[in-house]
N, C-alpha and C. Protein backbone atom coordinates (compact mmCIF):
# COMPACT_ATOMS: atom_id res chain seq x y z
N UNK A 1 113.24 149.34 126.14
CA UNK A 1 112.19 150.26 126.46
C UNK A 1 112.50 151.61 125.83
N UNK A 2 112.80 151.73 124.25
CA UNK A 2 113.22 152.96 123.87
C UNK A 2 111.93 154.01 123.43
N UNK A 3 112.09 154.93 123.11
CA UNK A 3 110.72 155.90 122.64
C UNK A 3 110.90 155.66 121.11
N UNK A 4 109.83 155.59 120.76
CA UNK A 4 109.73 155.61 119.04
C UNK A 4 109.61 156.87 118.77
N UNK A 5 109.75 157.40 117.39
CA UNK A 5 109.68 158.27 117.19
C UNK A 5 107.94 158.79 116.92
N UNK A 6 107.76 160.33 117.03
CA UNK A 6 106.22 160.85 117.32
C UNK A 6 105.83 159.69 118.93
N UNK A 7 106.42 159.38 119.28
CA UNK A 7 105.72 159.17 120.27
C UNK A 7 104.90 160.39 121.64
N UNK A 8 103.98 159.56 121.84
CA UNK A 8 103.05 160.62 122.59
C UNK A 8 103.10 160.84 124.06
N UNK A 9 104.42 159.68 124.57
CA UNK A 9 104.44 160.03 126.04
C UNK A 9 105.91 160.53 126.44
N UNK A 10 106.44 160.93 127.12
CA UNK A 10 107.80 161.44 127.43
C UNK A 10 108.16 160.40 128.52
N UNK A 11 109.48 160.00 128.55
CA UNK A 11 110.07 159.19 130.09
C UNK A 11 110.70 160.49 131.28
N UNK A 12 109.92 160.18 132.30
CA UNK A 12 109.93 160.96 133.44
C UNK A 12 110.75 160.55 135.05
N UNK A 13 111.39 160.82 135.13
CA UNK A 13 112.33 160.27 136.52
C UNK A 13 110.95 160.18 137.84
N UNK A 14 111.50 158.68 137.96
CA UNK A 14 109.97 158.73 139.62
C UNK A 14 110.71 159.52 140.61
N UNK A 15 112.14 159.05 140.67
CA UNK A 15 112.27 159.42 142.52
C UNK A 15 113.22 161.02 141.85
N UNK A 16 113.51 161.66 142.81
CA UNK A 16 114.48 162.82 143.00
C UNK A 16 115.88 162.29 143.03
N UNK A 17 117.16 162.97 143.03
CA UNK A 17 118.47 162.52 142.93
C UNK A 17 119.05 162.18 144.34
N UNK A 18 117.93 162.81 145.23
CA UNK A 18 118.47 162.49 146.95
C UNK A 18 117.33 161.51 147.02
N UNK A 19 116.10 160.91 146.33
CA UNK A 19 116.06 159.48 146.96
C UNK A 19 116.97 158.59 145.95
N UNK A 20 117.61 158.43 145.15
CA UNK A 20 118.10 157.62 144.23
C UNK A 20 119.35 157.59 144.89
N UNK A 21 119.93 158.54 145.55
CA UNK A 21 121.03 157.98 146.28
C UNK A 21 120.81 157.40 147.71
N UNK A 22 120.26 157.75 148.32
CA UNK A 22 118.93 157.23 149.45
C UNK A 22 119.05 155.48 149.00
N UNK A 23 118.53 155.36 148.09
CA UNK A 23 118.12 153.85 147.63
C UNK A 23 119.49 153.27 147.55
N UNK A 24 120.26 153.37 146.78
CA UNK A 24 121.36 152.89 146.19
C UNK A 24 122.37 152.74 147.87
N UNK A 25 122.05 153.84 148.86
CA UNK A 25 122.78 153.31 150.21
C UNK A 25 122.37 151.88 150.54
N UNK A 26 121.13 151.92 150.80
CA UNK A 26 120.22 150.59 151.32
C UNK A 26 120.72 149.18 150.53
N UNK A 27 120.70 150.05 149.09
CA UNK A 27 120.86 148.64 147.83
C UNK A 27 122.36 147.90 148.66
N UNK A 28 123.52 149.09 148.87
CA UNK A 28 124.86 148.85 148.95
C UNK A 28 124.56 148.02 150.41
N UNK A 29 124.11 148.63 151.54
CA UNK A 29 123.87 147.89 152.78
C UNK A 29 123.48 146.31 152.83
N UNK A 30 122.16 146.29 151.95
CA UNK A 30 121.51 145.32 151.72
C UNK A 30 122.75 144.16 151.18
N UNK A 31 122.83 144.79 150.62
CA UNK A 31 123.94 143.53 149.48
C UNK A 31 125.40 143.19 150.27
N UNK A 32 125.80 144.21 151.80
CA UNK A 32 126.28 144.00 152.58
C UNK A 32 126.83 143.03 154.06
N UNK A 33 125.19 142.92 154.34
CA UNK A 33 124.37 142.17 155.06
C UNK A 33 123.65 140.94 154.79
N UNK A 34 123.36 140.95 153.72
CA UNK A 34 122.18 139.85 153.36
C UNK A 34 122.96 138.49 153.28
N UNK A 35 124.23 138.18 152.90
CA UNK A 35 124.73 137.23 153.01
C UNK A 35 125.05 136.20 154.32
N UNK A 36 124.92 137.62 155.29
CA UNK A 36 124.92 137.22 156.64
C UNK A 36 123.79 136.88 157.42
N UNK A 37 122.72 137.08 156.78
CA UNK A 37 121.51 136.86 157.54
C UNK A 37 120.93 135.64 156.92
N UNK A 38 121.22 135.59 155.93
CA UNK A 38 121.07 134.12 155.16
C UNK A 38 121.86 133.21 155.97
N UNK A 39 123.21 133.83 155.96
CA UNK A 39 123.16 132.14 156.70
C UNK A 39 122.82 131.95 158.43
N UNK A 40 122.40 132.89 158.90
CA UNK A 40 121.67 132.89 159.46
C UNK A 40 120.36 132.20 159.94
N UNK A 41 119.58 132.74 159.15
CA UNK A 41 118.30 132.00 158.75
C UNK A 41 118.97 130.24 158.32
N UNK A 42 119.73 130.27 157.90
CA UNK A 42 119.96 128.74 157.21
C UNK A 42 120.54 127.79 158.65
N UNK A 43 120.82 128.66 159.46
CA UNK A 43 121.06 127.96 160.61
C UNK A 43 119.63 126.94 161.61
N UNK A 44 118.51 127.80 161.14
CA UNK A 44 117.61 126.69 162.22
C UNK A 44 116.58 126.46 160.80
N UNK A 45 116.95 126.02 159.64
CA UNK A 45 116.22 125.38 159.18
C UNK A 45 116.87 124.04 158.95
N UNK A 46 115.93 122.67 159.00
CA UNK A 46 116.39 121.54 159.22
C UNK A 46 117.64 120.87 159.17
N UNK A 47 118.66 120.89 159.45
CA UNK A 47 119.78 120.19 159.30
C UNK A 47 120.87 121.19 159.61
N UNK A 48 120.76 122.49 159.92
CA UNK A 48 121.44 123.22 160.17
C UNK A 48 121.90 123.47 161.54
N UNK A 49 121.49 122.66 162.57
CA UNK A 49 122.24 122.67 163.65
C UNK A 49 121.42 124.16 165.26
N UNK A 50 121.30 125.14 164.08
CA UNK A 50 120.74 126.07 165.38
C UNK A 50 119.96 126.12 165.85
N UNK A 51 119.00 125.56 166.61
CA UNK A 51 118.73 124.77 167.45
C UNK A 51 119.08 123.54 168.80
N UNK A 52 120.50 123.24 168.35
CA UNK A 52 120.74 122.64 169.05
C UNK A 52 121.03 122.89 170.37
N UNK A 53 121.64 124.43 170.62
CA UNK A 53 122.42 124.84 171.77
C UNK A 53 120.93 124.93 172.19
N UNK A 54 119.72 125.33 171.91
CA UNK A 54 118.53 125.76 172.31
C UNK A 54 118.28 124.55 173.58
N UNK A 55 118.00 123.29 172.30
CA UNK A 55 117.61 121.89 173.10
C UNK A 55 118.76 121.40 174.18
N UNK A 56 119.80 121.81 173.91
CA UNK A 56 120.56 121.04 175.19
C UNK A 56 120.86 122.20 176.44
N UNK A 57 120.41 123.00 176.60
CA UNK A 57 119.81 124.20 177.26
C UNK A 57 118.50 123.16 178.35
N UNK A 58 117.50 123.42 177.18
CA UNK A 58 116.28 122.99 177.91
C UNK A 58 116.73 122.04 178.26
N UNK A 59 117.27 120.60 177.66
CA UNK A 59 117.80 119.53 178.88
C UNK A 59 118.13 119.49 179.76
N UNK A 60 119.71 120.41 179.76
CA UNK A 60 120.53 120.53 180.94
C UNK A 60 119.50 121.35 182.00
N UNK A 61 118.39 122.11 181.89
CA UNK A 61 117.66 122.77 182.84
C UNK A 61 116.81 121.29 183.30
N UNK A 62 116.36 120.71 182.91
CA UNK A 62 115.24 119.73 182.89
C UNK A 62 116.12 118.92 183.76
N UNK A 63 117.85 118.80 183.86
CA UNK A 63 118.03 117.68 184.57
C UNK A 63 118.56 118.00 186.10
N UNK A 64 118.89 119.65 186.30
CA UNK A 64 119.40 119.69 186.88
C UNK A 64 118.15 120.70 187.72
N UNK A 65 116.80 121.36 187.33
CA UNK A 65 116.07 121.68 188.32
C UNK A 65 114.34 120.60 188.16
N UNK A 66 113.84 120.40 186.82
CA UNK A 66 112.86 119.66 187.03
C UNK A 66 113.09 118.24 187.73
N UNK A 67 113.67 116.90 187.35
CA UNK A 67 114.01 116.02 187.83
C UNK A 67 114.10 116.04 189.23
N UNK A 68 115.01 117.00 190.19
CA UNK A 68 115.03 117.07 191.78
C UNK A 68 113.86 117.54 192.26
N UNK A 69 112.84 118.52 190.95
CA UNK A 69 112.00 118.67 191.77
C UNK A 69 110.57 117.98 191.71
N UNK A 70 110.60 116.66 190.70
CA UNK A 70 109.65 115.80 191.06
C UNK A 70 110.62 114.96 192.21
N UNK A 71 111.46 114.99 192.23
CA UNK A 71 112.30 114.00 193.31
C UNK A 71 111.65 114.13 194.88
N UNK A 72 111.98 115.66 195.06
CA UNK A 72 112.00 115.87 196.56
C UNK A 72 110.28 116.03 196.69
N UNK A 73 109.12 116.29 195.27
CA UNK A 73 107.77 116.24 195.39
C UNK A 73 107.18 114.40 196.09
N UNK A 74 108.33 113.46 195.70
CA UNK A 74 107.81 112.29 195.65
C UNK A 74 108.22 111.88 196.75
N UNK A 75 109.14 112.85 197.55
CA UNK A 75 109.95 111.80 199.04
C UNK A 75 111.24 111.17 198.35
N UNK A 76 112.11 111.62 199.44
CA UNK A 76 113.49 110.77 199.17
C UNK A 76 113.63 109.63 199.08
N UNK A 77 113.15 108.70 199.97
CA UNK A 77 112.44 107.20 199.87
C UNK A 77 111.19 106.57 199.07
N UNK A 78 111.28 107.34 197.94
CA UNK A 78 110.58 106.26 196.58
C UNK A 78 110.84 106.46 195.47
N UNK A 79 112.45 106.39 195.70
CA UNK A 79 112.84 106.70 194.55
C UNK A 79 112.65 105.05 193.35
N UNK A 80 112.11 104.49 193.81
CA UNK A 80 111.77 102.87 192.85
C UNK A 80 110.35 102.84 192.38
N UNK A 81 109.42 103.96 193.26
CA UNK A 81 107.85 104.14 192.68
C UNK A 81 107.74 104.07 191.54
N UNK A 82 106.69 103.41 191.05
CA UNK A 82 106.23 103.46 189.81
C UNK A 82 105.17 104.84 189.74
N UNK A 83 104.94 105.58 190.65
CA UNK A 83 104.44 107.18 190.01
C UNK A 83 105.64 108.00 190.11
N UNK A 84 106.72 107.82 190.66
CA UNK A 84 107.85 108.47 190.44
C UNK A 84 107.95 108.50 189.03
N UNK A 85 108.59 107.10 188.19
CA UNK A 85 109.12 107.13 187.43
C UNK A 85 108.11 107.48 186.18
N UNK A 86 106.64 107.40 186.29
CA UNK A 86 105.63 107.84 185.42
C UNK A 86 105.55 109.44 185.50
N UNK A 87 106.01 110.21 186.38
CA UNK A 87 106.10 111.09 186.20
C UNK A 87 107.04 112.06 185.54
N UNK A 88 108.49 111.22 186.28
CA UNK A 88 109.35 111.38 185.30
C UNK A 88 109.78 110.91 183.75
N UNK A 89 108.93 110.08 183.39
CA UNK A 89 109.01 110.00 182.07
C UNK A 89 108.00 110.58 181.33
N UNK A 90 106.47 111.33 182.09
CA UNK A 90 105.92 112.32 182.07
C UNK A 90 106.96 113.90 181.13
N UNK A 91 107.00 114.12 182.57
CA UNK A 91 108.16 115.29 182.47
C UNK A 91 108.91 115.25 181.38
N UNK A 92 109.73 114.15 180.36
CA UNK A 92 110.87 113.96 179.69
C UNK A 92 110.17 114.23 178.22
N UNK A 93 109.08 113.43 178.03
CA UNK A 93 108.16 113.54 176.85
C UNK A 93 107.52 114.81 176.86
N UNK A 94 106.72 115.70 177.68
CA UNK A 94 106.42 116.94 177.38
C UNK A 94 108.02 117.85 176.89
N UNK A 95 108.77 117.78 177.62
CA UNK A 95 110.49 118.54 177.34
C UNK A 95 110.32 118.20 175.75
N UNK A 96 110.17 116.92 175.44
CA UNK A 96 110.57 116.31 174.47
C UNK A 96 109.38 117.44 173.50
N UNK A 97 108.32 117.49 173.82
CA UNK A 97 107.37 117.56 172.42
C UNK A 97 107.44 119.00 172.61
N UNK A 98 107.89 120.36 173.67
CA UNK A 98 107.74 121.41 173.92
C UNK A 98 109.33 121.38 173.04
N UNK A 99 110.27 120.88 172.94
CA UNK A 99 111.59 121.36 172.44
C UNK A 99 111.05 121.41 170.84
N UNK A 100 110.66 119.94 170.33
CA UNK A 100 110.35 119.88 168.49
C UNK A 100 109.34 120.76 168.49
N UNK A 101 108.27 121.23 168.76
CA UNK A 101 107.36 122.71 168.80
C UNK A 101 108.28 123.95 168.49
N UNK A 102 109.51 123.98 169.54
CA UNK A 102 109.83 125.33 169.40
C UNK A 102 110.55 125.46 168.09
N UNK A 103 111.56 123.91 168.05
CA UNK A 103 112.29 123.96 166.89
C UNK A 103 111.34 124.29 165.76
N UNK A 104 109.86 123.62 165.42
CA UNK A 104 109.29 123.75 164.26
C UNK A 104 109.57 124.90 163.92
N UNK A 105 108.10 125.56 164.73
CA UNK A 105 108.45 126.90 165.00
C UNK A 105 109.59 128.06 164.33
N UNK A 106 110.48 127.67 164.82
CA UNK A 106 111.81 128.60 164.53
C UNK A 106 112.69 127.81 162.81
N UNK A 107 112.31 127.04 162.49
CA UNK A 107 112.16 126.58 161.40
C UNK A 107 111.46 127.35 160.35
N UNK A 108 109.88 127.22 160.38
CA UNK A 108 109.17 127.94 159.94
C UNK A 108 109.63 129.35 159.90
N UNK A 109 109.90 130.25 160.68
CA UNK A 109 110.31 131.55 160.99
C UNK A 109 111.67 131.99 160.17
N UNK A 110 112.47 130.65 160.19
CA UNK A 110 114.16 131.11 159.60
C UNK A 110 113.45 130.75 157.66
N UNK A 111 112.70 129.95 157.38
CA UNK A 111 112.08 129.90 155.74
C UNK A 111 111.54 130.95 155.33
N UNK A 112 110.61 131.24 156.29
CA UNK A 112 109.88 133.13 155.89
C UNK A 112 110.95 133.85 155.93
N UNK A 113 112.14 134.36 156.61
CA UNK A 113 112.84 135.24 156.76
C UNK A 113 113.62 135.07 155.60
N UNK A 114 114.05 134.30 155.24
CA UNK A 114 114.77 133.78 153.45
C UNK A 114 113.86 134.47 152.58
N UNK A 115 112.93 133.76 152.24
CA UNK A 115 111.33 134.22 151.58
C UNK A 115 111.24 136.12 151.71
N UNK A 116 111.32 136.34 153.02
CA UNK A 116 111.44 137.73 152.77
C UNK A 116 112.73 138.44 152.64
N UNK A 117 113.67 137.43 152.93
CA UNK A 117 115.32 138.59 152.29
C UNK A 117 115.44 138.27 151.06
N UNK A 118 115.11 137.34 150.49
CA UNK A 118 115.25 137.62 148.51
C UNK A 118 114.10 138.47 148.01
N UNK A 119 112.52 138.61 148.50
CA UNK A 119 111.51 139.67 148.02
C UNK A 119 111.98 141.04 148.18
N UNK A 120 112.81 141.50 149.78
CA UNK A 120 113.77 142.84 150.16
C UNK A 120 114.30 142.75 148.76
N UNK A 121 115.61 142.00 148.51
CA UNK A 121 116.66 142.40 147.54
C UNK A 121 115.90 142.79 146.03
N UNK A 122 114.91 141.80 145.68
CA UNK A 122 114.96 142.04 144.55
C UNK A 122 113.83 143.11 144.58
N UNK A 123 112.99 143.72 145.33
CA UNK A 123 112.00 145.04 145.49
C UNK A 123 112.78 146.36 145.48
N UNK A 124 114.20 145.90 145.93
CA UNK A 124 115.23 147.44 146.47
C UNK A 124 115.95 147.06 144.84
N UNK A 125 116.52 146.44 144.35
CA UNK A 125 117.38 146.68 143.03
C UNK A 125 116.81 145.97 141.51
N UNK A 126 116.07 144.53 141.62
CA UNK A 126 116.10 144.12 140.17
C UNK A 126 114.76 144.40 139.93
N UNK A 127 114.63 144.93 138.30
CA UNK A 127 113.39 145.29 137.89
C UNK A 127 113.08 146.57 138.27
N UNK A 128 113.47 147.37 139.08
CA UNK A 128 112.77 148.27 139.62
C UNK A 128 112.68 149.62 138.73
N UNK A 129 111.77 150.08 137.71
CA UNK A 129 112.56 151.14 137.03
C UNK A 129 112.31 152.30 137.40
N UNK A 130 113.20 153.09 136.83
CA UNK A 130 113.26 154.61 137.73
C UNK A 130 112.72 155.43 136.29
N UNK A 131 111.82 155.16 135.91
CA UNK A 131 111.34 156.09 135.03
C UNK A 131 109.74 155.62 134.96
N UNK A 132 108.78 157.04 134.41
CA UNK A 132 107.59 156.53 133.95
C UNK A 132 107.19 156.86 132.92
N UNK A 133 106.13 157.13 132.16
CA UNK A 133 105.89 157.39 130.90
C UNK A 133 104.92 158.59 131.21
N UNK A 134 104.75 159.85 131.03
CA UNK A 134 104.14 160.70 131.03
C UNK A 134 103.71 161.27 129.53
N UNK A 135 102.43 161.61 129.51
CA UNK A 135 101.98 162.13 128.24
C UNK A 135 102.69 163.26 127.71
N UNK A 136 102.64 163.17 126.76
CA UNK A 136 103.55 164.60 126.00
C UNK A 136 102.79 165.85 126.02
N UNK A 137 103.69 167.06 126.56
CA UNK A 137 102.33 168.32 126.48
C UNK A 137 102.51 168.61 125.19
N UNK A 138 101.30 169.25 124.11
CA UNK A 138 101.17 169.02 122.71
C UNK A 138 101.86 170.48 122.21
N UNK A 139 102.06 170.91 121.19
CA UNK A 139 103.09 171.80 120.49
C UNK A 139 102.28 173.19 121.29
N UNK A 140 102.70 174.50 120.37
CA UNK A 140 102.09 175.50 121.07
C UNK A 140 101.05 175.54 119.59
N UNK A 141 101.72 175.03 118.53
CA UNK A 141 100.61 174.84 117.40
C UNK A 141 99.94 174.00 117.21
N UNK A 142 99.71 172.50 117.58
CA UNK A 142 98.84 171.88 118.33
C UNK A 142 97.63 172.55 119.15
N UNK A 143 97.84 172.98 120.34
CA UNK A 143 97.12 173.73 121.49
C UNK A 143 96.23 174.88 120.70
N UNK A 144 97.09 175.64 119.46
CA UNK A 144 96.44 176.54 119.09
C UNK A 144 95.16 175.77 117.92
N UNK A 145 95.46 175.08 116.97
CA UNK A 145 94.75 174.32 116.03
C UNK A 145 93.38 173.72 117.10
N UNK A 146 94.10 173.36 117.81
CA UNK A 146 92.71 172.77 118.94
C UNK A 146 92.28 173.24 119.35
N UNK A 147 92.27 174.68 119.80
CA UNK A 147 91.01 175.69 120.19
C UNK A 147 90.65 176.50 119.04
N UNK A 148 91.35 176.63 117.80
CA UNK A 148 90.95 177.01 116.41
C UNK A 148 89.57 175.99 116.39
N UNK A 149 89.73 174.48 116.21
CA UNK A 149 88.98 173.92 115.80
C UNK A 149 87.45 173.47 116.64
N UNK A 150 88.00 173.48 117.73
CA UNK A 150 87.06 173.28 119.23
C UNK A 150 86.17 175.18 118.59
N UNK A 151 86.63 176.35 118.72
CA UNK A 151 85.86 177.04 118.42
C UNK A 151 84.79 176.96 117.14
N UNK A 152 85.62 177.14 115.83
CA UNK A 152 84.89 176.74 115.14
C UNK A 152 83.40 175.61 115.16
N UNK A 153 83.87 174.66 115.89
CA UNK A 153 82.80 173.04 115.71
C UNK A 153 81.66 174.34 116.37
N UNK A 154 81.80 174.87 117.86
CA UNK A 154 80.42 175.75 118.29
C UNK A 154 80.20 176.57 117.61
N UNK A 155 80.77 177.33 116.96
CA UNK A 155 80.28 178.03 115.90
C UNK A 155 79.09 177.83 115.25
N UNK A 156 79.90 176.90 114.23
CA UNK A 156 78.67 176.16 113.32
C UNK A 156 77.70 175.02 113.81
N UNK A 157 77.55 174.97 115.40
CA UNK A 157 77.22 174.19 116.38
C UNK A 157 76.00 175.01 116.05
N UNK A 158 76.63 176.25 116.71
CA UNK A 158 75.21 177.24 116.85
C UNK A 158 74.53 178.28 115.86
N UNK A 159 75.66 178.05 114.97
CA UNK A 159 74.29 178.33 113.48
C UNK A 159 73.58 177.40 113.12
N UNK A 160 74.18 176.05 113.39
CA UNK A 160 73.18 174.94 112.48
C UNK A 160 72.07 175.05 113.85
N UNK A 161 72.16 175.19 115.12
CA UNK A 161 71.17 174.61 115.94
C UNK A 161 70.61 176.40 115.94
N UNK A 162 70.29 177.02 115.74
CA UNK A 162 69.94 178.15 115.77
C UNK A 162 68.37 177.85 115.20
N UNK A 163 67.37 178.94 115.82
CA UNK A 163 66.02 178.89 115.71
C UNK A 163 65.63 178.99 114.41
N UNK A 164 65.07 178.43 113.14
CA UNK A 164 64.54 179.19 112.06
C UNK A 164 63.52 179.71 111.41
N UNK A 165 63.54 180.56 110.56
CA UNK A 165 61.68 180.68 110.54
C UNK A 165 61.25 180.25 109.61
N UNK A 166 60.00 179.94 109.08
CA UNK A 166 59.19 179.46 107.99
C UNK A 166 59.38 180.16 106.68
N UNK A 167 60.16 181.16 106.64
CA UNK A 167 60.28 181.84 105.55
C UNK A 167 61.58 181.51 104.72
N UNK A 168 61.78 181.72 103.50
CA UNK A 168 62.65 181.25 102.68
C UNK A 168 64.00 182.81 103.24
N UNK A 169 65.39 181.91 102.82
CA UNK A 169 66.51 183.13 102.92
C UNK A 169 66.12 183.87 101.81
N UNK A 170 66.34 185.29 101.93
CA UNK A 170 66.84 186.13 100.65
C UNK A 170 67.98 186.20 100.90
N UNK A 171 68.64 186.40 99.83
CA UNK A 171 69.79 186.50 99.53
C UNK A 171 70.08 187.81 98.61
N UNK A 172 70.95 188.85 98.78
CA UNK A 172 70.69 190.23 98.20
C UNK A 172 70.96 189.87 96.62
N UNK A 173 70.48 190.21 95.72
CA UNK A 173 70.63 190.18 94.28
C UNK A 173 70.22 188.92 93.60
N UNK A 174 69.06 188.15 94.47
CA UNK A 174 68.25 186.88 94.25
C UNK A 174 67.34 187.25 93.71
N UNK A 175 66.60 188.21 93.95
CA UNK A 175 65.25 188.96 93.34
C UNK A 175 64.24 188.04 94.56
N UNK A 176 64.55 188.30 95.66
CA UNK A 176 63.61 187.78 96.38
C UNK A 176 62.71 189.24 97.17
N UNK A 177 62.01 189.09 98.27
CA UNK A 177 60.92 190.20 98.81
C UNK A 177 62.11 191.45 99.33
């Protein structure tokens, strides 16, 4: 991205020297952190395991307060019912389809968060340039030639558009009236 020569635009700094060090903290932070949040994120996307403490959570709750409490809903004495056990296998399949929901869920959530920590990194450091192209202000002899010439054009703007009369010019020593 070099300037040719006569070129007509100048390269101009975007940010100030206190945001460029401003940035370059974040860049250093970023590049600090990000390794850690990656694997992070890499934890509840498929095969990565985080999730698991989640689901055996909701189990261990499911066995030790839902279960007693379709129990003691059904009477201590039926525990062989067939709406007992439809309920409790009720109960086991919702656990079941409310746990893969959440996991999706948090799946989906740990892929976007990837998706958006490589768009972060590379928006804060690659590509990003710190210059712009600003037009060149023109010489002081330039500036002057151009209102030399800008005057002149009205000049003869407004002699040529000027009113005339039906009569011929004299001209002194033409032998005219």
């Amino acid at each position: 991205m070099g300037q040719s020569k006569g070129s007509q635009f100048t390269r101009e700094p975007v940010v100030t020297p206190e945001q460029q060090s401003y940035l370059n903290q974040i860049l250093q932070l970023s590049a600090q952190y990000a390794p850690q949040a990656a694997q992070g994120f890499q934890q509840f996307l498929p095969g990565g395991g985080g999730g698991d403490a989640i689901a055996r959570a909701a189990q261990n709750r499911f066995q030790q307060q839902t279960i007693p409490q379709i129990q003691n809903s059904f009477g201590t004495d039926n525990k062989g019912s067939s709406a007992l056990n439809q309920a409790l296998a009720a109960g086991g399949a919702n656990l079941n389809t409310d746990i893969a929901s959440i996991l999706a869920q948090m799946q989906l959530q740990a892929a976007s968060g990837l998706g958006n920590l490589a768009q972060g990194q590379g928006a804060l450091g690659a590509g990003t340039s710190q210059f712009a192209l600003a037009p060149k202000q023109p010489s002081f002899l330039q500036q002057l030639l151009t209102g030399t010439i800008g005057q002149g054009g009205q000049l003869a703007g407004a002699y040529l558009g000027a009113p005339r009369s039906s009569s011929t010019f004299n001209f002194p020593g033409a032998g005219g009236q």
